[in-house]
C-alpha atoms as a PDB file:
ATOM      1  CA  UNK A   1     103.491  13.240  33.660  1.00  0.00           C
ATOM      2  CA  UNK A   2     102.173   9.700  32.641  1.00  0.00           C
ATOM      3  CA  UNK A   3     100.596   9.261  36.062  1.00  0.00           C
ATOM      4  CA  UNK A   4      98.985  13.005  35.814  1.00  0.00           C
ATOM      5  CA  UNK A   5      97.947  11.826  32.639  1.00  0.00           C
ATOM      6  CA  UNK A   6      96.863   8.624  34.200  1.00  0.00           C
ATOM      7  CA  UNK A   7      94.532  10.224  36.644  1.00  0.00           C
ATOM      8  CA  UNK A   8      92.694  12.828  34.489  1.00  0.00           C
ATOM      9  CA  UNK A   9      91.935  10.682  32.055  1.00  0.00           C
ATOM     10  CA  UNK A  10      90.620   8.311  35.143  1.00  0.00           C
ATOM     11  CA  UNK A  11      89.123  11.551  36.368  1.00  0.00           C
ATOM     12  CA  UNK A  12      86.973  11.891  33.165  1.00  0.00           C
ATOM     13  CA  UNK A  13      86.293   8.470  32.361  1.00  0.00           C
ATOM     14  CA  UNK A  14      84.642   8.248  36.557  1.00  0.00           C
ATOM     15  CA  UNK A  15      82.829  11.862  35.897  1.00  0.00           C
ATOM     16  CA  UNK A  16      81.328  10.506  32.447  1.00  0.00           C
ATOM     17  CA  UNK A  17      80.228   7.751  34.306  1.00  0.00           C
ATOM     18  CA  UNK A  18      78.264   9.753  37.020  1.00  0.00           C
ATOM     19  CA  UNK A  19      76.888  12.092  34.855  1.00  0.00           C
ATOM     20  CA  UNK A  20      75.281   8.836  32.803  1.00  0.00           C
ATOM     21  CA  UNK A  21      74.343   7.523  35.965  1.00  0.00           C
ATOM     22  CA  UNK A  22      72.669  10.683  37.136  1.00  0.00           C
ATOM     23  CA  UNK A  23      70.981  10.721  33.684  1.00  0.00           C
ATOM     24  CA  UNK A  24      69.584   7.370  34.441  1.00  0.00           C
ATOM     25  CA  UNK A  25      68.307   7.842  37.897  1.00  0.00           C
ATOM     26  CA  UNK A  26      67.020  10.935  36.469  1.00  0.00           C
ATOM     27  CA  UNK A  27      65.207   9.142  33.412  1.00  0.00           C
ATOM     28  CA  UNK A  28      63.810   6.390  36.143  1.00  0.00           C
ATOM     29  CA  UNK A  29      62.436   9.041  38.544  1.00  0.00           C
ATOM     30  CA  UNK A  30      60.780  11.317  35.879  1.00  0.00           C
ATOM     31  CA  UNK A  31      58.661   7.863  34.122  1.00  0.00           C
ATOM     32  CA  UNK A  32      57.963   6.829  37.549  1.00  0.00           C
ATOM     33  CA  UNK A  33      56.505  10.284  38.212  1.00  0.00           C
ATOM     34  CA  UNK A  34      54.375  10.200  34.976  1.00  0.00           C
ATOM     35  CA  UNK A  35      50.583   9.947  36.235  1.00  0.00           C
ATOM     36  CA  UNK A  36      50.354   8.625  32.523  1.00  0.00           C
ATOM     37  CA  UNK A  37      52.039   5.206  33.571  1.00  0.00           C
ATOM     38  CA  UNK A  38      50.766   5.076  36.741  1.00  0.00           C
ATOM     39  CA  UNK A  39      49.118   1.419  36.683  1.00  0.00           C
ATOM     40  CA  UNK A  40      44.890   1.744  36.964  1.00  0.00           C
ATOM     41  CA  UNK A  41      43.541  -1.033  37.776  1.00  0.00           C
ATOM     42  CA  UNK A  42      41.147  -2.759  35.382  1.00  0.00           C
ATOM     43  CA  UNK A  43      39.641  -5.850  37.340  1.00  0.00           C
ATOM     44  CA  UNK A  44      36.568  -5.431  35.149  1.00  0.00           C
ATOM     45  CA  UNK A  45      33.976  -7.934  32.977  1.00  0.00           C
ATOM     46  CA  UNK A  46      35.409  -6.844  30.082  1.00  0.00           C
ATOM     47  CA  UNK A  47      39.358  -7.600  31.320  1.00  0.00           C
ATOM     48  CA  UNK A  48      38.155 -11.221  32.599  1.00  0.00           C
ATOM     49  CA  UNK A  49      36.090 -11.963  28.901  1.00  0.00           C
ATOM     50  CA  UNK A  50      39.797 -11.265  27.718  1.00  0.00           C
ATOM     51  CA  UNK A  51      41.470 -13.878  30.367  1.00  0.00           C
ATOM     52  CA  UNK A  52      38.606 -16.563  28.247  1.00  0.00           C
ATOM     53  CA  UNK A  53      39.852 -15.454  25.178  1.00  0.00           C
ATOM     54  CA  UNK A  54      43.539 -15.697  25.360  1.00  0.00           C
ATOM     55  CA  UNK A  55      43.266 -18.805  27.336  1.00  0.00           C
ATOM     56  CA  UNK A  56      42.804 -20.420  24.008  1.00  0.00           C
ATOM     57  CA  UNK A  57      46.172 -19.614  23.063  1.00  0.00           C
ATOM     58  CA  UNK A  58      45.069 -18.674  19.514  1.00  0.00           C
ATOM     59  CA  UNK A  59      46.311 -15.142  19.012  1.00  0.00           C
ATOM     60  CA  UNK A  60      48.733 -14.158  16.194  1.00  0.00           C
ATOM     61  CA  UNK A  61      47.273 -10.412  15.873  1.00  0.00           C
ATOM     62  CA  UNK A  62      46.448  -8.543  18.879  1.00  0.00           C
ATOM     63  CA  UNK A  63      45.010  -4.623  18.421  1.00  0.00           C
ATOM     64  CA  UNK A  64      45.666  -2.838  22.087  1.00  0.00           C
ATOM     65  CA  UNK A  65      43.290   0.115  22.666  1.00  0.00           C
ATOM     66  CA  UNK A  66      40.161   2.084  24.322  1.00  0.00           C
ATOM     67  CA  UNK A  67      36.789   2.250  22.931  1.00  0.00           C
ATOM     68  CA  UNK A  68      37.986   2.959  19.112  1.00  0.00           C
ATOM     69  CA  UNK A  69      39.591  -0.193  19.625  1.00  0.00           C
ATOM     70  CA  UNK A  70      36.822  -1.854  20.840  1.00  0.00           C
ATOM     71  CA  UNK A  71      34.436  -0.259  18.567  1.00  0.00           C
ATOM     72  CA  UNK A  72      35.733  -3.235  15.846  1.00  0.00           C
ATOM     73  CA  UNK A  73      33.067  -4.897  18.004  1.00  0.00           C
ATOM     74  CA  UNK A  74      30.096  -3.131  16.690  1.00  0.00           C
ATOM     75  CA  UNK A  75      30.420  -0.400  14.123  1.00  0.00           C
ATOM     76  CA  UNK A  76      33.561  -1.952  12.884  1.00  0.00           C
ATOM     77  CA  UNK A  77      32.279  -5.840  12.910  1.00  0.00           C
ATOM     78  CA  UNK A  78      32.110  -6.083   9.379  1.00  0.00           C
ATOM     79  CA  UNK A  79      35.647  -4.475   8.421  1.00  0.00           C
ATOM     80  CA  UNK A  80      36.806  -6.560  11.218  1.00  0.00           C
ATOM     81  CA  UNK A  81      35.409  -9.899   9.879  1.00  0.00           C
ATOM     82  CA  UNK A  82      36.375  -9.768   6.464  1.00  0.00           C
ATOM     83  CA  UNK A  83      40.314  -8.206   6.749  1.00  0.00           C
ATOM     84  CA  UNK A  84      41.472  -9.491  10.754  1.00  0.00           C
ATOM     85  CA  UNK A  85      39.511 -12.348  11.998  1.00  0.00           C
ATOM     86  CA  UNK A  86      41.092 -14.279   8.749  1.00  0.00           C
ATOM     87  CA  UNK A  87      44.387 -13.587  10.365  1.00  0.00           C
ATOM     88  CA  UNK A  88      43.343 -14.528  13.952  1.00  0.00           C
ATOM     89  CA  UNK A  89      43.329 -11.393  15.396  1.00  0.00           C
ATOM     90  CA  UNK A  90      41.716 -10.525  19.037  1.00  0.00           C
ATOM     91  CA  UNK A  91      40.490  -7.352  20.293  1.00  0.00           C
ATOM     92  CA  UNK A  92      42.034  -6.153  23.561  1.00  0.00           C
ATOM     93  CA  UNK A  93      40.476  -2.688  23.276  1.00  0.00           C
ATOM     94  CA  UNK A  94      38.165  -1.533  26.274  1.00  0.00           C
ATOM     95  CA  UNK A  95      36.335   2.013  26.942  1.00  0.00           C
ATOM     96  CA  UNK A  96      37.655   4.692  28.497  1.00  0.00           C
ATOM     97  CA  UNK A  97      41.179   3.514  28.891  1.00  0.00           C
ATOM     98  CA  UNK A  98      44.049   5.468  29.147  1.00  0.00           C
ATOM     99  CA  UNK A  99      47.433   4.249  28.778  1.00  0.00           C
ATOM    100  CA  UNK A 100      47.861   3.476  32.989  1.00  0.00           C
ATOM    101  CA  UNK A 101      44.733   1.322  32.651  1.00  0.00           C
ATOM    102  CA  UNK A 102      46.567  -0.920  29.412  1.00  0.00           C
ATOM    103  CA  UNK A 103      49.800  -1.406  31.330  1.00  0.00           C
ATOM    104  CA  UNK A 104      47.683  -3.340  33.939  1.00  0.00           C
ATOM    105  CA  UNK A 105      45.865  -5.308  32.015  1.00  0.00           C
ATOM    106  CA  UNK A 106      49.227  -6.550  30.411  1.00  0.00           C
ATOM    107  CA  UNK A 107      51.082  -6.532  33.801  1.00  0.00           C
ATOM    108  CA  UNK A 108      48.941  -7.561  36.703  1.00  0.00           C
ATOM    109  CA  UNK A 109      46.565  -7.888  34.541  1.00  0.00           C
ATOM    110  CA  UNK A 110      48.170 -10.865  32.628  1.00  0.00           C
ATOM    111  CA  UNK A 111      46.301 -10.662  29.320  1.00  0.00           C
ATOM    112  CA  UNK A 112      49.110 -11.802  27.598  1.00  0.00           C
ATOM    113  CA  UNK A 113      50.763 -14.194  29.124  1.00  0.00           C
ATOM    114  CA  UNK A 114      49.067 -17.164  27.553  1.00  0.00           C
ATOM    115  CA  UNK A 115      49.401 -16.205  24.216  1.00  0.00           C
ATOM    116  CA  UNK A 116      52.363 -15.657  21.508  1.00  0.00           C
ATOM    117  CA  UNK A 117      51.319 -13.127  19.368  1.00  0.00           C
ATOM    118  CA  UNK A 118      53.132 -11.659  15.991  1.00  0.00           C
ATOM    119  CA  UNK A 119      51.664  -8.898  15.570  1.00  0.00           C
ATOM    120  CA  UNK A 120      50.480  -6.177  18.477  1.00  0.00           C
ATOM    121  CA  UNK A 121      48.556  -3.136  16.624  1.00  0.00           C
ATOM    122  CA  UNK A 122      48.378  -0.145  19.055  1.00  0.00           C
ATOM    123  CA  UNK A 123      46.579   2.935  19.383  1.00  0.00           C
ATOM    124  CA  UNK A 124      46.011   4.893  22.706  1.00  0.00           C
ATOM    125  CA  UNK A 125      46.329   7.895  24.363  1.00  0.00           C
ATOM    126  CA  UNK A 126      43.255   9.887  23.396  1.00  0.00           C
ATOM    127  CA  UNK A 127      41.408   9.767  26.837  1.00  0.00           C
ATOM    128  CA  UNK A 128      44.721  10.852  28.675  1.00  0.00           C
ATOM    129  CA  UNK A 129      44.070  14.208  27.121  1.00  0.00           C
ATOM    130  CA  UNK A 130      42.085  15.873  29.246  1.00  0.00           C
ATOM    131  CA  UNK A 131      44.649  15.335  32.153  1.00  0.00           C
ATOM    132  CA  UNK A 132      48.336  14.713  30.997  1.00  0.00           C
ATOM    133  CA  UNK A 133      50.537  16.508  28.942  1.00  0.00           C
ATOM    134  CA  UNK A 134      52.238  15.699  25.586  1.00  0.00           C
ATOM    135  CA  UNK A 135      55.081  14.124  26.792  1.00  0.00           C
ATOM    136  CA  UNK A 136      53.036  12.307  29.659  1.00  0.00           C
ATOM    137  CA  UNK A 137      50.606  10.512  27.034  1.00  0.00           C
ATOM    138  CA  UNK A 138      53.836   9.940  24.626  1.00  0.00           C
ATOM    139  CA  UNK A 139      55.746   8.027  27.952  1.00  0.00           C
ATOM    140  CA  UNK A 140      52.663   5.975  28.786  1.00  0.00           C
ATOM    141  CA  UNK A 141      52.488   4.994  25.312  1.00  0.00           C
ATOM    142  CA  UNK A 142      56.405   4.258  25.337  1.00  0.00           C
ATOM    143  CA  UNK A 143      55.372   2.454  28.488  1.00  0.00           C
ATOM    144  CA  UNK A 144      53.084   0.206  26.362  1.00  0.00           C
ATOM    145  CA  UNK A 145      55.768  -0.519  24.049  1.00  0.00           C
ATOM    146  CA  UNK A 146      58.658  -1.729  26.113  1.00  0.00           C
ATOM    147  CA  UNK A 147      56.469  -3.423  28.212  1.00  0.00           C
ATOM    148  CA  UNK A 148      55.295  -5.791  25.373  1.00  0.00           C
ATOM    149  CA  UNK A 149      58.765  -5.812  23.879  1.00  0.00           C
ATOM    150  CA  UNK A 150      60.077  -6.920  27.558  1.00  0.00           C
ATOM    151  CA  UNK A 151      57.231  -9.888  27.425  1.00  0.00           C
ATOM    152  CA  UNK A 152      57.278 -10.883  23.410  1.00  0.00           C
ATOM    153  CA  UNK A 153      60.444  -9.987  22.146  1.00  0.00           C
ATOM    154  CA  UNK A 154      59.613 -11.210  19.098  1.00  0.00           C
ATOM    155  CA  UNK A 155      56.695  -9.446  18.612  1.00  0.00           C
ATOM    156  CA  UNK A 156      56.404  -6.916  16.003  1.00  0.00           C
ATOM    157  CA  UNK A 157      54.790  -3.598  16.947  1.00  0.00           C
ATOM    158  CA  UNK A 158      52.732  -1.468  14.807  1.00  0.00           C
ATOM    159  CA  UNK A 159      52.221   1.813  16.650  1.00  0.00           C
ATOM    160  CA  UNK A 160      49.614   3.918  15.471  1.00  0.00           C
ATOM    161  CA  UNK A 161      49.136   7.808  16.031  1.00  0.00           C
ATOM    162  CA  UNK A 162      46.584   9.265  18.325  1.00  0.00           C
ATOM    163  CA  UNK A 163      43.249   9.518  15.669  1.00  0.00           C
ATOM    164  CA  UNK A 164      42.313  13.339  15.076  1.00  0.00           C
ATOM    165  CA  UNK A 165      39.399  14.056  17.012  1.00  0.00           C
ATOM    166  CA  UNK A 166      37.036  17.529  17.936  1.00  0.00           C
ATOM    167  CA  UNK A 167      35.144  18.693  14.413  1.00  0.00           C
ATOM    168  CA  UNK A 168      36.556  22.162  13.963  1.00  0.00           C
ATOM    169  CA  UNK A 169      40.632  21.838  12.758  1.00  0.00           C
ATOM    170  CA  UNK A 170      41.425  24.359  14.881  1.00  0.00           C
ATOM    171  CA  UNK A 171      40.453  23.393  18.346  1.00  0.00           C
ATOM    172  CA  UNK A 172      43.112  22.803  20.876  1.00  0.00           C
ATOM    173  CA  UNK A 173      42.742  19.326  21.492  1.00  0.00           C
ATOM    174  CA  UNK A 174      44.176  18.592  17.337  1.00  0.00           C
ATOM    175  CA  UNK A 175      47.365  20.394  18.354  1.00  0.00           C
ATOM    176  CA  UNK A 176      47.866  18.614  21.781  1.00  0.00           C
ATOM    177  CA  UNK A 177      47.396  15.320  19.550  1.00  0.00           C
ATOM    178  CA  UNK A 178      49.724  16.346  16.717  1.00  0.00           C
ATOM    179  CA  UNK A 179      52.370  17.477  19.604  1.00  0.00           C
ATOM    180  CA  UNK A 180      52.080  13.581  21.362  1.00  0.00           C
ATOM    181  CA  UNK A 181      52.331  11.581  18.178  1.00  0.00           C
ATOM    182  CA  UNK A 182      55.584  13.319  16.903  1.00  0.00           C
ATOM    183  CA  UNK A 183      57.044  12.495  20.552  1.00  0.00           C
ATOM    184  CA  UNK A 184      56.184   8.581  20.556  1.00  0.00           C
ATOM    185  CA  UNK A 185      56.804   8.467  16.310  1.00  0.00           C
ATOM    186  CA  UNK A 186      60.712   8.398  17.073  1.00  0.00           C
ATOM    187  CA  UNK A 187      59.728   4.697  18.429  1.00  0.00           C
ATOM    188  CA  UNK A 188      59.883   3.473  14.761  1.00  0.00           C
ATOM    189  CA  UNK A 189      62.756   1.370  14.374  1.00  0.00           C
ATOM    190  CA  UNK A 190      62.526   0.082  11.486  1.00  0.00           C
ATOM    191  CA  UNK A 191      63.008  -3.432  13.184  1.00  0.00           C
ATOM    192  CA  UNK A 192      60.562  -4.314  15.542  1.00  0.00           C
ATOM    193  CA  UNK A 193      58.390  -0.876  16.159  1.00  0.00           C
ATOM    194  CA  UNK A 194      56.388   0.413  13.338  1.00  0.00           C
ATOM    195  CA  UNK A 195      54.923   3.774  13.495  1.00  0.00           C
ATOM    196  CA  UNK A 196      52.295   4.594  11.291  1.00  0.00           C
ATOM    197  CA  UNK A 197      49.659   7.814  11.477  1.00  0.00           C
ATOM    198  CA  UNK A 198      46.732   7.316   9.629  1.00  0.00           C
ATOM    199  CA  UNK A 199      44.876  10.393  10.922  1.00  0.00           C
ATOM    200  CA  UNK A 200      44.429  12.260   7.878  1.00  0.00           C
ATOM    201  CA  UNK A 201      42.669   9.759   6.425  1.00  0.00           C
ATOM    202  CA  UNK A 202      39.475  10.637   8.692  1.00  0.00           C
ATOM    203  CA  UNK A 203      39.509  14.176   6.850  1.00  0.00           C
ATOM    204  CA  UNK A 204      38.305  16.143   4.712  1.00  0.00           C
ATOM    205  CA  UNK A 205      40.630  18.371   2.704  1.00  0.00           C
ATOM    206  CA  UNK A 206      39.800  21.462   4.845  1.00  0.00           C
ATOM    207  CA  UNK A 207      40.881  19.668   7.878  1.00  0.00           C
ATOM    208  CA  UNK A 208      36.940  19.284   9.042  1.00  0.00           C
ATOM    209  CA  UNK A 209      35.710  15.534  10.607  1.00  0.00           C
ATOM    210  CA  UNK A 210      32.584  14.158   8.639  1.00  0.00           C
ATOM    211  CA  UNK A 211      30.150  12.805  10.837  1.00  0.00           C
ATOM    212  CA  UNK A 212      29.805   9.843   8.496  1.00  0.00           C
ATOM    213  CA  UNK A 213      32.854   8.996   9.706  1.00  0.00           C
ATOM    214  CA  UNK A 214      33.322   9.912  13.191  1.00  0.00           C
ATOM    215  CA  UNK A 215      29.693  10.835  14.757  1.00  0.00           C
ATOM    216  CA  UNK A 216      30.580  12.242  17.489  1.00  0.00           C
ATOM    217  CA  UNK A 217      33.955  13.745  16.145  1.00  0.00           C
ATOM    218  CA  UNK A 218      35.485  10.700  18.253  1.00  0.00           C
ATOM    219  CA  UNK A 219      34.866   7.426  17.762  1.00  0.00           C
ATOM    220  CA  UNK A 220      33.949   5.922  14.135  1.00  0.00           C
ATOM    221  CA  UNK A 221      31.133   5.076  12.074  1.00  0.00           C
ATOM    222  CA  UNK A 222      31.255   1.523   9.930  1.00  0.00           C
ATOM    223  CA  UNK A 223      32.771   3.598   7.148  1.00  0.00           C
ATOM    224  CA  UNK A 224      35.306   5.117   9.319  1.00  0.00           C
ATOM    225  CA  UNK A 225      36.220   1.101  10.579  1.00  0.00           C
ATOM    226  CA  UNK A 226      36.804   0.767   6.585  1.00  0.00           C
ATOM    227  CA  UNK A 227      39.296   3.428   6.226  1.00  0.00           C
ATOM    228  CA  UNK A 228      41.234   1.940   9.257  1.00  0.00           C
ATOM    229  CA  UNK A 229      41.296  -1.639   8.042  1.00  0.00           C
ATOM    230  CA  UNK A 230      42.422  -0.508   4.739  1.00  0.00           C
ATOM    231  CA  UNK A 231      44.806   2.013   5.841  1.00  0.00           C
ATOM    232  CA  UNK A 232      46.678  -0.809   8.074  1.00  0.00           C
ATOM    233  CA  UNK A 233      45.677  -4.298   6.227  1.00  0.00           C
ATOM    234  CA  UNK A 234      48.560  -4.929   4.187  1.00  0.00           C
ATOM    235  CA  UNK A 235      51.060  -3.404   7.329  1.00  0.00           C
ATOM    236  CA  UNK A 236      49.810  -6.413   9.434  1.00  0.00           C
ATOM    237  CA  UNK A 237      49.788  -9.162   6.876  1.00  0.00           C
ATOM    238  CA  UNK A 238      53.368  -7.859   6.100  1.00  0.00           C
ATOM    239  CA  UNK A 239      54.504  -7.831   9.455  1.00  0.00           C
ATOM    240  CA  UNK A 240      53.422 -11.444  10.276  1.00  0.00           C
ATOM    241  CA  UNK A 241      55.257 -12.926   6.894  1.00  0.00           C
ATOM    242  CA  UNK A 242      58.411 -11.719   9.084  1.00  0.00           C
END
């Protein structure tokens, strides 16, 4: 009876083990299926001004992104000047990315590997919309995340949600947004990954987008670079005293 014992509980123990290894290879095939972290390559002026920058070494704030993100350039220059370039802070955001085109940059890409930054402030997704799903977008973005953890595991993340875009509070696209954010929020840790959304912040209290802040219902105006860097300012000052 001991032996029979013996051997089912042996029996279990090796079919819990396959079924977590099937999970796994499961898990492994389904990312590497996701179009959303399939690597794009970004071999562009813009990716090689980075390789200048970050040759310097001097990075203790990085903000990851696509045009928003790169819009602290221009209509957000001022906002940017006077709350993030005081806390030496570079902009890795270039136009048009989705999230396949950010995991090259920081892969084969090598934008980071010369620097040691504290802080990574992230916020991407919205131009994977027109071609991925929820859960697509949300893996790329999860993508993002390990990927810097794996390369700066000290860094401290904060993940922002997918900015509310399309005028009208009712069009499709708001919902599809909504639906990716909760599915990369569960990131937070409480540790290392900080999720914040700071969407609601761009609207008014019917839901509608002001084109004072986002002209194009999209990307924002100088006072819509103001509502960011105040919305997130004392999150990445906090985060570096860490």
């Amino acid at each position: 009876m001991i032996v029979r014992r013996f051997l089912t509980a042996g029996s279990f123990l090796a079919l819990g083990l396959l079924t977590i290894s099937l999970a796994s290879a499961r898990d492994t095939k389904d990312e590497k299926n996701n179009p959303a972290v399939k690597l794009i390559n970004r071999d562009n002026p813009r990716h090689k001004q980075f390789l200048t920058i970050v040759a310097k070494g001097d990075a203790d704030v990085i903000f990851v992104g696509d045009s928003i993100t790169q819009g602290w350039e221009k209509n957000g220059k001022e906002a940017w000047d006077k709350n993030f370039a005081p806390l030496k802070a570079v902009n890795l955001g270039i136009g048009g990315d989705q999230t396949g085109h950010v995991l090259w940059r920081i892969t084969e890409g090598k934008e980071l590997d010369p620097i040691k930054p504290k802080v990574a402030v992230i916020m991407i997704g919205t131009n994977n919309m027109g071609g991925h799903t929820p859960e697509q977008i949300a893996g790329g973005v999860t993508a993002i995340v390990h990927e810097l953890q794996k390369q700066k595991p000290h860094i401290k993340i904060l993940l922002l949600g997918i900015f509310p875009r399309a005028a009208n509070p009712t069009d499709k696209i708001r919902d599809k947004v909504k639906a990716t954010n909760a599915i990369f929020a569960k990131l937070d840790d409480g540790k290392t990954v900080f999720y914040k959304d700071i969407g609601e912040k761009f609207l008014e209290p019917d839901g509608t987008i002001e084109k004072k802040i986002m002209p194009d219902s999209l990307h924002l105006s100088p006072a819509g670079y103001e509502i960011w860097a105040k919305a997130i300012k004392d999150d990445v000052e906090k985060l570096l005293k860490q």
